[in-house]
C-alpha atoms as a PDB file:
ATOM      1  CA  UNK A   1     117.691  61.483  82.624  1.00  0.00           C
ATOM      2  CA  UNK A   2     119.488  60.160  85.959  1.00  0.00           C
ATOM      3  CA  UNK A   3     123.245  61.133  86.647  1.00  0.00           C
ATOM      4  CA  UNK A   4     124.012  57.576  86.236  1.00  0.00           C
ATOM      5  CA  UNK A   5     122.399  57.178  82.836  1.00  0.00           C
ATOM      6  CA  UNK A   6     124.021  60.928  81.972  1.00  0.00           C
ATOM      7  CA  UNK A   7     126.805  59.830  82.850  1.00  0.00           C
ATOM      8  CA  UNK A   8     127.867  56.220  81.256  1.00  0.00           C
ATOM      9  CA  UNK A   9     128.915  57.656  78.331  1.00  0.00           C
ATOM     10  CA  UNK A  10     129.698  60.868  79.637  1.00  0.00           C
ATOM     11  CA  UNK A  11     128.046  62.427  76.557  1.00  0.00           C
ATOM     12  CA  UNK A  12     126.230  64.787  78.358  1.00  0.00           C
ATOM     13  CA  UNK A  13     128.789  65.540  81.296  1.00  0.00           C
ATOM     14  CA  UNK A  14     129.437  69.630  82.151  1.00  0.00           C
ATOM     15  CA  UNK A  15     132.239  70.412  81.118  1.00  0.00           C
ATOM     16  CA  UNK A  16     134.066  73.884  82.657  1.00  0.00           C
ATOM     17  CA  UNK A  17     133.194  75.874  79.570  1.00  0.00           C
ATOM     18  CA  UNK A  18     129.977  74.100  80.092  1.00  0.00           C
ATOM     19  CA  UNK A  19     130.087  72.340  76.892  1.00  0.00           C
ATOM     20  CA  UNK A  20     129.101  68.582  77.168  1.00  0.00           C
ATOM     21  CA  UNK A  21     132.458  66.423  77.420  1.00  0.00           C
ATOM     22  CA  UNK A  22     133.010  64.112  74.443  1.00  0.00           C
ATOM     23  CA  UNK A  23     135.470  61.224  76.166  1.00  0.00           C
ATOM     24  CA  UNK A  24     137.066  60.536  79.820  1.00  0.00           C
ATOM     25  CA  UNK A  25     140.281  62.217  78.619  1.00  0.00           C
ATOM     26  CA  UNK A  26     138.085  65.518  78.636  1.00  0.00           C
ATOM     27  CA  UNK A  27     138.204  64.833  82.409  1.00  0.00           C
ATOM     28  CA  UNK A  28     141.661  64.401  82.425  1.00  0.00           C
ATOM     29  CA  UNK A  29     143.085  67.387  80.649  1.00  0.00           C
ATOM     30  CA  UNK A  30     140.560  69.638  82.407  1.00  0.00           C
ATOM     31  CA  UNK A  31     142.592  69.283  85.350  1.00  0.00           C
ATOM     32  CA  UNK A  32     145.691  69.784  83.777  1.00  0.00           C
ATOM     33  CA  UNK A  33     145.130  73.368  82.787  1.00  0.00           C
ATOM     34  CA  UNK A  34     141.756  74.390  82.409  1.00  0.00           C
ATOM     35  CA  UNK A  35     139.987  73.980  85.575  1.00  0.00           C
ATOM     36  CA  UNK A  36     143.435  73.513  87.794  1.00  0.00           C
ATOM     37  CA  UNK A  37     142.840  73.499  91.310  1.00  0.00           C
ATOM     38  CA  UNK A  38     146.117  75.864  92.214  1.00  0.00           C
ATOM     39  CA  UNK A  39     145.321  78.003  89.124  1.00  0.00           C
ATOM     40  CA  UNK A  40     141.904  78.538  88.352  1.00  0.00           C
ATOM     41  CA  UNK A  41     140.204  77.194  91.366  1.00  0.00           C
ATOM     42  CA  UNK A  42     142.314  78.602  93.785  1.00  0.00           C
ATOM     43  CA  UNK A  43     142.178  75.361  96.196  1.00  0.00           C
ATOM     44  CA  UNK A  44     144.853  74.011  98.336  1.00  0.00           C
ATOM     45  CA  UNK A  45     146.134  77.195  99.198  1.00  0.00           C
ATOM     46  CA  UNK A  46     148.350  76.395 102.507  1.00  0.00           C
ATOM     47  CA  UNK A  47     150.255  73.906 101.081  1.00  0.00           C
ATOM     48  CA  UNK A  48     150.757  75.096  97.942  1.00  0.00           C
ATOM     49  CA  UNK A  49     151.940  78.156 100.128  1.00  0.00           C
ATOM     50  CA  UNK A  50     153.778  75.744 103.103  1.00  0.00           C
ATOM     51  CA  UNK A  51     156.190  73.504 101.015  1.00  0.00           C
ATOM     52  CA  UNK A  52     157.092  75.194  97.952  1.00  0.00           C
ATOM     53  CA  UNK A  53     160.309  76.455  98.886  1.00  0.00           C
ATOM     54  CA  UNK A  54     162.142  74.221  96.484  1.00  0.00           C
ATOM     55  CA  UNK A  55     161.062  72.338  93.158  1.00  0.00           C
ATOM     56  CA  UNK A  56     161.695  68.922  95.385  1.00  0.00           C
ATOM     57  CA  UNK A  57     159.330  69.730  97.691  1.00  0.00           C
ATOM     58  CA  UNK A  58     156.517  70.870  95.235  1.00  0.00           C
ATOM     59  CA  UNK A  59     156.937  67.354  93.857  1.00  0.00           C
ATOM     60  CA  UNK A  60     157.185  65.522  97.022  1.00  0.00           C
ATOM     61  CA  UNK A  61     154.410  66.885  97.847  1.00  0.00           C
ATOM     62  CA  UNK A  62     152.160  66.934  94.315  1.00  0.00           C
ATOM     63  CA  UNK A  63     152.598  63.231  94.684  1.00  0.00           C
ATOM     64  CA  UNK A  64     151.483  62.840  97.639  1.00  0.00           C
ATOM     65  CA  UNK A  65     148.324  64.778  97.095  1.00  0.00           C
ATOM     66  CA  UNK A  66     147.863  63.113  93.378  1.00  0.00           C
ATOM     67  CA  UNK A  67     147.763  59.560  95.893  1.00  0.00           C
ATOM     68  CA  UNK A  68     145.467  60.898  97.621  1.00  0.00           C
ATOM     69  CA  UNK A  69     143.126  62.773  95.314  1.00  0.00           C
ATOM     70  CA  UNK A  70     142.755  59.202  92.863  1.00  0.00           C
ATOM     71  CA  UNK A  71     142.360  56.663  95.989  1.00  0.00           C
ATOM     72  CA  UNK A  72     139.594  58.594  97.962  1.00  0.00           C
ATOM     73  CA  UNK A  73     137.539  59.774  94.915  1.00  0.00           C
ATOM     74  CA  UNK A  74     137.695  55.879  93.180  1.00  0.00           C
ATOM     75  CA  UNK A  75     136.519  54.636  96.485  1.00  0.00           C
ATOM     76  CA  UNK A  76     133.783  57.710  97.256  1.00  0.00           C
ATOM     77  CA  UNK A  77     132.774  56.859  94.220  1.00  0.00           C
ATOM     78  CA  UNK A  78     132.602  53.531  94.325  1.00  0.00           C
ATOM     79  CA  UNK A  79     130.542  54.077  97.652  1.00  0.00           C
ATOM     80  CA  UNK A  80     128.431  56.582  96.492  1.00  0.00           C
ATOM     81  CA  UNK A  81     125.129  54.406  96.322  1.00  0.00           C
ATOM     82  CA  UNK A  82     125.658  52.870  99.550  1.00  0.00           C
ATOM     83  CA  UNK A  83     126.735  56.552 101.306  1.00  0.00           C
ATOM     84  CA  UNK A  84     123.358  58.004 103.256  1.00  0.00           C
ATOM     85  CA  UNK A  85     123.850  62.051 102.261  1.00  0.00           C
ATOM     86  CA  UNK A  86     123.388  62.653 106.007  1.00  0.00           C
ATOM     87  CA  UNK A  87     126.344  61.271 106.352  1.00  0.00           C
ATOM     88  CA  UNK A  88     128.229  61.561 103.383  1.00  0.00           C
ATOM     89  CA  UNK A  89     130.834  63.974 104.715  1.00  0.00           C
ATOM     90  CA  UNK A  90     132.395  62.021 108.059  1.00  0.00           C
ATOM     91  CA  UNK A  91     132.291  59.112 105.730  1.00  0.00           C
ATOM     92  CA  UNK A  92     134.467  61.274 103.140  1.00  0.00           C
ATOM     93  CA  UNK A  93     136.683  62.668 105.446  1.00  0.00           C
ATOM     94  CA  UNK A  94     137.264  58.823 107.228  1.00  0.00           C
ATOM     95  CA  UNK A  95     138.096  57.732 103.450  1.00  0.00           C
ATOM     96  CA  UNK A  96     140.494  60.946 103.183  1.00  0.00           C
ATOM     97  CA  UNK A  97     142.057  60.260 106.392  1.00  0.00           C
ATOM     98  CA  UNK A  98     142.743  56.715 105.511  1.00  0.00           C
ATOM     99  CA  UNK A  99     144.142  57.405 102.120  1.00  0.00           C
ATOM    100  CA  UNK A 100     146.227  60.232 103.916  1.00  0.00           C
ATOM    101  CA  UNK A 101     148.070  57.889 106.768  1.00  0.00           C
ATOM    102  CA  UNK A 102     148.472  55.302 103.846  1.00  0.00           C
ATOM    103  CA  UNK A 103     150.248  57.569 102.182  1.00  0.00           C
ATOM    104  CA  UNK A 104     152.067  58.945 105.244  1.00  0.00           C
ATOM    105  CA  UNK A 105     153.703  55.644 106.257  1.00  0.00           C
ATOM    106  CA  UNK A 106     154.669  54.671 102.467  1.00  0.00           C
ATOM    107  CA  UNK A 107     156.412  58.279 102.852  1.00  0.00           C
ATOM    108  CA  UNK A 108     158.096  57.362 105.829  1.00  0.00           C
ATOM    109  CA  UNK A 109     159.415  54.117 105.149  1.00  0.00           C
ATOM    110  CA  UNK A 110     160.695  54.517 101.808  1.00  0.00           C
ATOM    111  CA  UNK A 111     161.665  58.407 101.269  1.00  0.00           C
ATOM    112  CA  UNK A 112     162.353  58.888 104.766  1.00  0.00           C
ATOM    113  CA  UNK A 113     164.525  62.018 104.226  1.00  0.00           C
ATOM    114  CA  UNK A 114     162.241  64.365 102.516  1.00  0.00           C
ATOM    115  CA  UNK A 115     159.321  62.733 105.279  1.00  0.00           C
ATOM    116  CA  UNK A 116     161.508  64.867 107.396  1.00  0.00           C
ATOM    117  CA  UNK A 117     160.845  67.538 105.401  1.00  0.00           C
ATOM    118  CA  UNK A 118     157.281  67.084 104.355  1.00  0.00           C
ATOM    119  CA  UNK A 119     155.609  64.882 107.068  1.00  0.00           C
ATOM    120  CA  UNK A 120     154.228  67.444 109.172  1.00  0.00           C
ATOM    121  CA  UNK A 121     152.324  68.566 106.099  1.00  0.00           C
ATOM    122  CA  UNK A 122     151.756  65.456 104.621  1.00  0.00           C
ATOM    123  CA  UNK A 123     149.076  64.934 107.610  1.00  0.00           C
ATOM    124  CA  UNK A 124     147.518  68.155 106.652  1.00  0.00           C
ATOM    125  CA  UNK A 125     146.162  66.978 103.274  1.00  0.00           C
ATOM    126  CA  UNK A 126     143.302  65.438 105.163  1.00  0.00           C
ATOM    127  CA  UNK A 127     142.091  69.149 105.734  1.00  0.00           C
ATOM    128  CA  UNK A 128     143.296  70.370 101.717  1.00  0.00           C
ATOM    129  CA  UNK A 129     139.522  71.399 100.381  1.00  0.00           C
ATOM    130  CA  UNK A 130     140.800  70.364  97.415  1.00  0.00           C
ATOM    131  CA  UNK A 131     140.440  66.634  98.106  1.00  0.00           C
ATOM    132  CA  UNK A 132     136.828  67.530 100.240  1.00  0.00           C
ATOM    133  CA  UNK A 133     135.787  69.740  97.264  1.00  0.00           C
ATOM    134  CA  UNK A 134     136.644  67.013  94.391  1.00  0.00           C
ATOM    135  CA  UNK A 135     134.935  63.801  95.874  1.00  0.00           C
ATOM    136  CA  UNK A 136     132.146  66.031  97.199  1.00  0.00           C
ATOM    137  CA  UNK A 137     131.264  67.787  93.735  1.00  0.00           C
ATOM    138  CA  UNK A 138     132.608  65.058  91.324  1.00  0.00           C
ATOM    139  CA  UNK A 139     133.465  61.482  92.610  1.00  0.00           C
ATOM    140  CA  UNK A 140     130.026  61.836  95.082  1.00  0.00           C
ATOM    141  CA  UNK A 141     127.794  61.680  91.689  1.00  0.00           C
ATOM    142  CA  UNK A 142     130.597  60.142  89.083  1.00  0.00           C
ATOM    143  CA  UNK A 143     130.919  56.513  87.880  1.00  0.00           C
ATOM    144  CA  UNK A 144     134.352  55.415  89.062  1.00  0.00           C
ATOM    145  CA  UNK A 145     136.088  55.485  85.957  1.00  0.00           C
ATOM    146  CA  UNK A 146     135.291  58.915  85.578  1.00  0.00           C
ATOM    147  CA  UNK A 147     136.774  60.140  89.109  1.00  0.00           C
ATOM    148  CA  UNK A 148     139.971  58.130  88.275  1.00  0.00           C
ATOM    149  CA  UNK A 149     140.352  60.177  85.005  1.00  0.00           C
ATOM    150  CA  UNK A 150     139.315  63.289  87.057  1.00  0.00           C
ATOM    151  CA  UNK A 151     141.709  62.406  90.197  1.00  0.00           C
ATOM    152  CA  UNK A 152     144.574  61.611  87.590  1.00  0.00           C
ATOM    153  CA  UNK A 153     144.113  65.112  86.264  1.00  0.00           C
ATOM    154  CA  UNK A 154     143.106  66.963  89.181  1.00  0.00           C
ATOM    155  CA  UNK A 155     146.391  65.762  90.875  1.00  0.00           C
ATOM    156  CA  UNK A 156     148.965  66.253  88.011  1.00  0.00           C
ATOM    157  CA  UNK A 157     147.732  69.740  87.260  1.00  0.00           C
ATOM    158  CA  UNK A 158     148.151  70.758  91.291  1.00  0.00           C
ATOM    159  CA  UNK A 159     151.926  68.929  91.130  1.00  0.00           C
ATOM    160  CA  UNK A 160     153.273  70.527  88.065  1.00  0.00           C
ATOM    161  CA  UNK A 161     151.942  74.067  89.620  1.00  0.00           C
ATOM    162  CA  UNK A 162     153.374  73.398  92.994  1.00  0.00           C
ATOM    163  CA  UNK A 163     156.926  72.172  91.157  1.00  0.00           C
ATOM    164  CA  UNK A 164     156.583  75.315  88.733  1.00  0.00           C
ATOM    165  CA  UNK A 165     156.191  77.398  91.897  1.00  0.00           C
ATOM    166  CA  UNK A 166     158.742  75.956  94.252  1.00  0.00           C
ATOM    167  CA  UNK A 167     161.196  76.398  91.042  1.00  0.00           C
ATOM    168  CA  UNK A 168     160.789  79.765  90.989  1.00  0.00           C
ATOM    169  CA  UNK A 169     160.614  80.314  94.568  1.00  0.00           C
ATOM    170  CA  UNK A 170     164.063  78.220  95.026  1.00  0.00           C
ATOM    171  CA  UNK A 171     165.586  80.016  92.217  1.00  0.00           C
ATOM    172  CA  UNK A 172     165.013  83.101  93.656  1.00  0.00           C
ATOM    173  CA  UNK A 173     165.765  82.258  97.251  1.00  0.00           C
ATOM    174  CA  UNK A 174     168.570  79.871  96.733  1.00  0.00           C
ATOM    175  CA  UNK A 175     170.205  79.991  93.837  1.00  0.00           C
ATOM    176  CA  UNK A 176     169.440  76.166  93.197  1.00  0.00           C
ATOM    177  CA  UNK A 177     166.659  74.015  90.978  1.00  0.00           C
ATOM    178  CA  UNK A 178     165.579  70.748  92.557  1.00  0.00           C
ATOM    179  CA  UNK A 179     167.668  70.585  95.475  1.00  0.00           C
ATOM    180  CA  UNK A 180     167.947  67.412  96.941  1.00  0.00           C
ATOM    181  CA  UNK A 181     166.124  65.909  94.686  1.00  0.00           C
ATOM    182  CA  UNK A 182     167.503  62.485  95.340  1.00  0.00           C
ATOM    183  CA  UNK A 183     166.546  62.634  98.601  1.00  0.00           C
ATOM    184  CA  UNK A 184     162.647  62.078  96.831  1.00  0.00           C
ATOM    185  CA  UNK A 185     163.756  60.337  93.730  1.00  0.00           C
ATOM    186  CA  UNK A 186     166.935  58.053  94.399  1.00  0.00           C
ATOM    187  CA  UNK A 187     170.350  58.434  93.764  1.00  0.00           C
ATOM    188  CA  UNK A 188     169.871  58.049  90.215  1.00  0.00           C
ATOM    189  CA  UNK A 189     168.404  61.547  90.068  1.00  0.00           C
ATOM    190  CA  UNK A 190     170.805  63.659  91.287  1.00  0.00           C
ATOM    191  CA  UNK A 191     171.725  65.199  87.655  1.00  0.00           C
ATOM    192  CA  UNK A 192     168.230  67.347  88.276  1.00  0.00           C
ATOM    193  CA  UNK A 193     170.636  69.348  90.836  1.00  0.00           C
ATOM    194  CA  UNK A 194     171.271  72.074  89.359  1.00  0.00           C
ATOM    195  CA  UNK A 195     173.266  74.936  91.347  1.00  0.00           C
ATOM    196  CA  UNK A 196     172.776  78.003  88.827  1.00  0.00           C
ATOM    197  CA  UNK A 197     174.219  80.893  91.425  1.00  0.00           C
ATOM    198  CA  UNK A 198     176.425  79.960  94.368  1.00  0.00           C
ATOM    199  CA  UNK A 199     175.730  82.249  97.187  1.00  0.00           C
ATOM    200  CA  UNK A 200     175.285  81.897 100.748  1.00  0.00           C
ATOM    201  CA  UNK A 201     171.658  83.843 100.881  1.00  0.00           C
ATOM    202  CA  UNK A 202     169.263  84.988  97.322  1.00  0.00           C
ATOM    203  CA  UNK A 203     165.951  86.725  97.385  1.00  0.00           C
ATOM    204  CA  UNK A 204     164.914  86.133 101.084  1.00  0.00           C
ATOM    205  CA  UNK A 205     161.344  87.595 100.522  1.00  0.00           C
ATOM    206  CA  UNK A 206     161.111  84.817  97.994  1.00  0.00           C
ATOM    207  CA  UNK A 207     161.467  82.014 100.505  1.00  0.00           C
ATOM    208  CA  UNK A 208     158.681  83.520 102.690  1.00  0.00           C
ATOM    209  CA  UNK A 209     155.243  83.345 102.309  1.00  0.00           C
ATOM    210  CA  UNK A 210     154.768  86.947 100.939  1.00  0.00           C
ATOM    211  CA  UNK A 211     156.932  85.709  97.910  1.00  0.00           C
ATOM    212  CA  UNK A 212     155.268  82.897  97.500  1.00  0.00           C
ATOM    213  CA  UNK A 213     152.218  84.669  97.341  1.00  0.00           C
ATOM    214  CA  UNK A 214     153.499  87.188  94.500  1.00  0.00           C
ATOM    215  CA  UNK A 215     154.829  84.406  92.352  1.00  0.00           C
ATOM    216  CA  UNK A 216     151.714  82.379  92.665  1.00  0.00           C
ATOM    217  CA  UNK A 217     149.983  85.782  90.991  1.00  0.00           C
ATOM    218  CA  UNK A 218     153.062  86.332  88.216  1.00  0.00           C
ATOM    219  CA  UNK A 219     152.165  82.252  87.793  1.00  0.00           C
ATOM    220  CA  UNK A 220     148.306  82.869  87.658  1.00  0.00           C
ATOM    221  CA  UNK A 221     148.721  86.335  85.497  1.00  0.00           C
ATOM    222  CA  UNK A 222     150.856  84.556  82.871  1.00  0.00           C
ATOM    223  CA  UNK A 223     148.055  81.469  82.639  1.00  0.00           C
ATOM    224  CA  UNK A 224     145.777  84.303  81.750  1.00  0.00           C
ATOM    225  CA  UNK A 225     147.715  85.956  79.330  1.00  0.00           C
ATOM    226  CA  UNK A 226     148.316  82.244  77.733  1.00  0.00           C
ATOM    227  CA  UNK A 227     144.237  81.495  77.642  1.00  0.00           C
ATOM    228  CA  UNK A 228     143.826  85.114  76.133  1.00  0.00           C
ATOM    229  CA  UNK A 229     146.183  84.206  73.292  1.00  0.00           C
ATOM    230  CA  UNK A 230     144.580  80.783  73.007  1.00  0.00           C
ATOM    231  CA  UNK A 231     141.208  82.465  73.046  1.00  0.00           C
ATOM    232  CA  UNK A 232     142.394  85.007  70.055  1.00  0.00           C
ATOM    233  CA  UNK A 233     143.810  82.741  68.057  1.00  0.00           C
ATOM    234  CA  UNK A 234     140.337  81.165  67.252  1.00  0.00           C
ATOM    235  CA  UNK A 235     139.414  78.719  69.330  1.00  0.00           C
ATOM    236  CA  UNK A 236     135.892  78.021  69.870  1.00  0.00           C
ATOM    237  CA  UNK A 237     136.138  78.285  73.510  1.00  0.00           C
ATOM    238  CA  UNK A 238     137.182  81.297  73.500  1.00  0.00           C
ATOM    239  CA  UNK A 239     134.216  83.554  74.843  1.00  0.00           C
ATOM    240  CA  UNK A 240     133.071  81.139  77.333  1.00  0.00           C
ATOM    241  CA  UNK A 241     132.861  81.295  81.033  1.00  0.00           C
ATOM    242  CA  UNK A 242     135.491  78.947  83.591  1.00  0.00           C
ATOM    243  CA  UNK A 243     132.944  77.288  86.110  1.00  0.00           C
ATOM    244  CA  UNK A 244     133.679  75.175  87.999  1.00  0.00           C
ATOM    245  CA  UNK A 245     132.558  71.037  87.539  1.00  0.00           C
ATOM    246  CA  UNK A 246     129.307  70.139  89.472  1.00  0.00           C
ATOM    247  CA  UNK A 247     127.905  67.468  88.353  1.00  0.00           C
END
């Protein structure tokens, strides 16, 4: 059977457990937890490292990437017949790059404060393996409903890691939750300010990369823990193996 015939129904799609998938939302919630690219796959590293000094910025820049991650796999995929695999990976990376200084202008124009912040990494996304790694292993052999679910996922599961991270980290560091969150989100927003310690200087080793780093393994640790306990309580998943999606 072809990948395009496996793959209309998506009744025999790998799963990560590599159990067949029984709907598109299977796609979807994968990347939420199970397969997460900050988590489990371990992808997107330097900016998940770079901007997650504060909550706000984790967000700012989840978004960003979740833009990017569902525009350039819907349209790798919806290239994929016409790409020549000799050349399939300039042509990815030109889509990428497109998407990417799309996404840096919107930034620009209309959240022009935290593009202050942000825009020096927002270019950088055009490097995050992440993006290269999804449309490569999924959206390359995918119908294009299936990398939309996928992209949807992929991207909401990195954001909510990256915000979860930059909490902590800003917490820590600052004393604050979601600093300047209006800046991202509007004035309408600014009740998600939350000062919970008011002091000129917190944790400095939490601000700096080596913090970062040590939360990101608490963060990683306690997902463990949480698919242990998921895995005793009786689910039939428990015993099997994370790999990672490919094909």
């Amino acid at each position: 059977m072809s990948h395009e015939e496996s793959h209309e129904d998506c009744s025999t799609c790998a799963t990560t457990n590599g159990e067949p998938v029984k709907s598109y939302k299977d796609y979807f919630t994968l990347g939420i937890w199970e397969n997460n690219i900050a988590l489990v796959q371990l992808l997107g590293l330097c900016p998940v490292m770079a901007v997650t000094t504060s909550a706000t910025n984790g967000l700012g820049m989840g978004i960003a990437t979740t833009a990017v991650l569902v525009i350039s796999s819907v349209l790798v995929s919806l290239m994929r017949n016409a790409i020549p695999a000799e050349v399939r990976n300039p042509v990815m990376i030109a889509i990428i790059a497109g998407t990417v200084t799309l996404v840096d202008l919107a930034m620009n124009a209309w959240m022009h404060e935290l593009y202050k912040v942000l825009g020096l990494f927002i270019a950088l996304i055009v490097t995050n393996c992440a993006i290269l790694g999804r449309t490569e292993a999924f959206a390359m052999k995918q119908n294009p409903l299936a990398s939309l679910m996928d992209g949807i996922g992929m991207g909401l599961g990195f954001t909510w890691a990256l915000v979860l991270l930059g909490g902590a980290r800003e917490i820590l560091g600052s004393g604050t939750l979601f600093a300047h969150a209006s800046s991202l989100l509007g004035p309408n927003f600014h009740w998600l300010e939350i000062t919970f310690v008011d002091v000129d200087s917190g944790v400095l080793l939490a601000i700096l990369p080596p913090g970062g780093f040590i939360v990101l393994g608490v963060m990683i640790a306690l997902k463990r823990v949480v698919d242990d306990r998921i895995a005793a309580s009786g689910s039939p998943e428990k015993e099997k193996e994370l790999v990672a999606i490919q094909t």
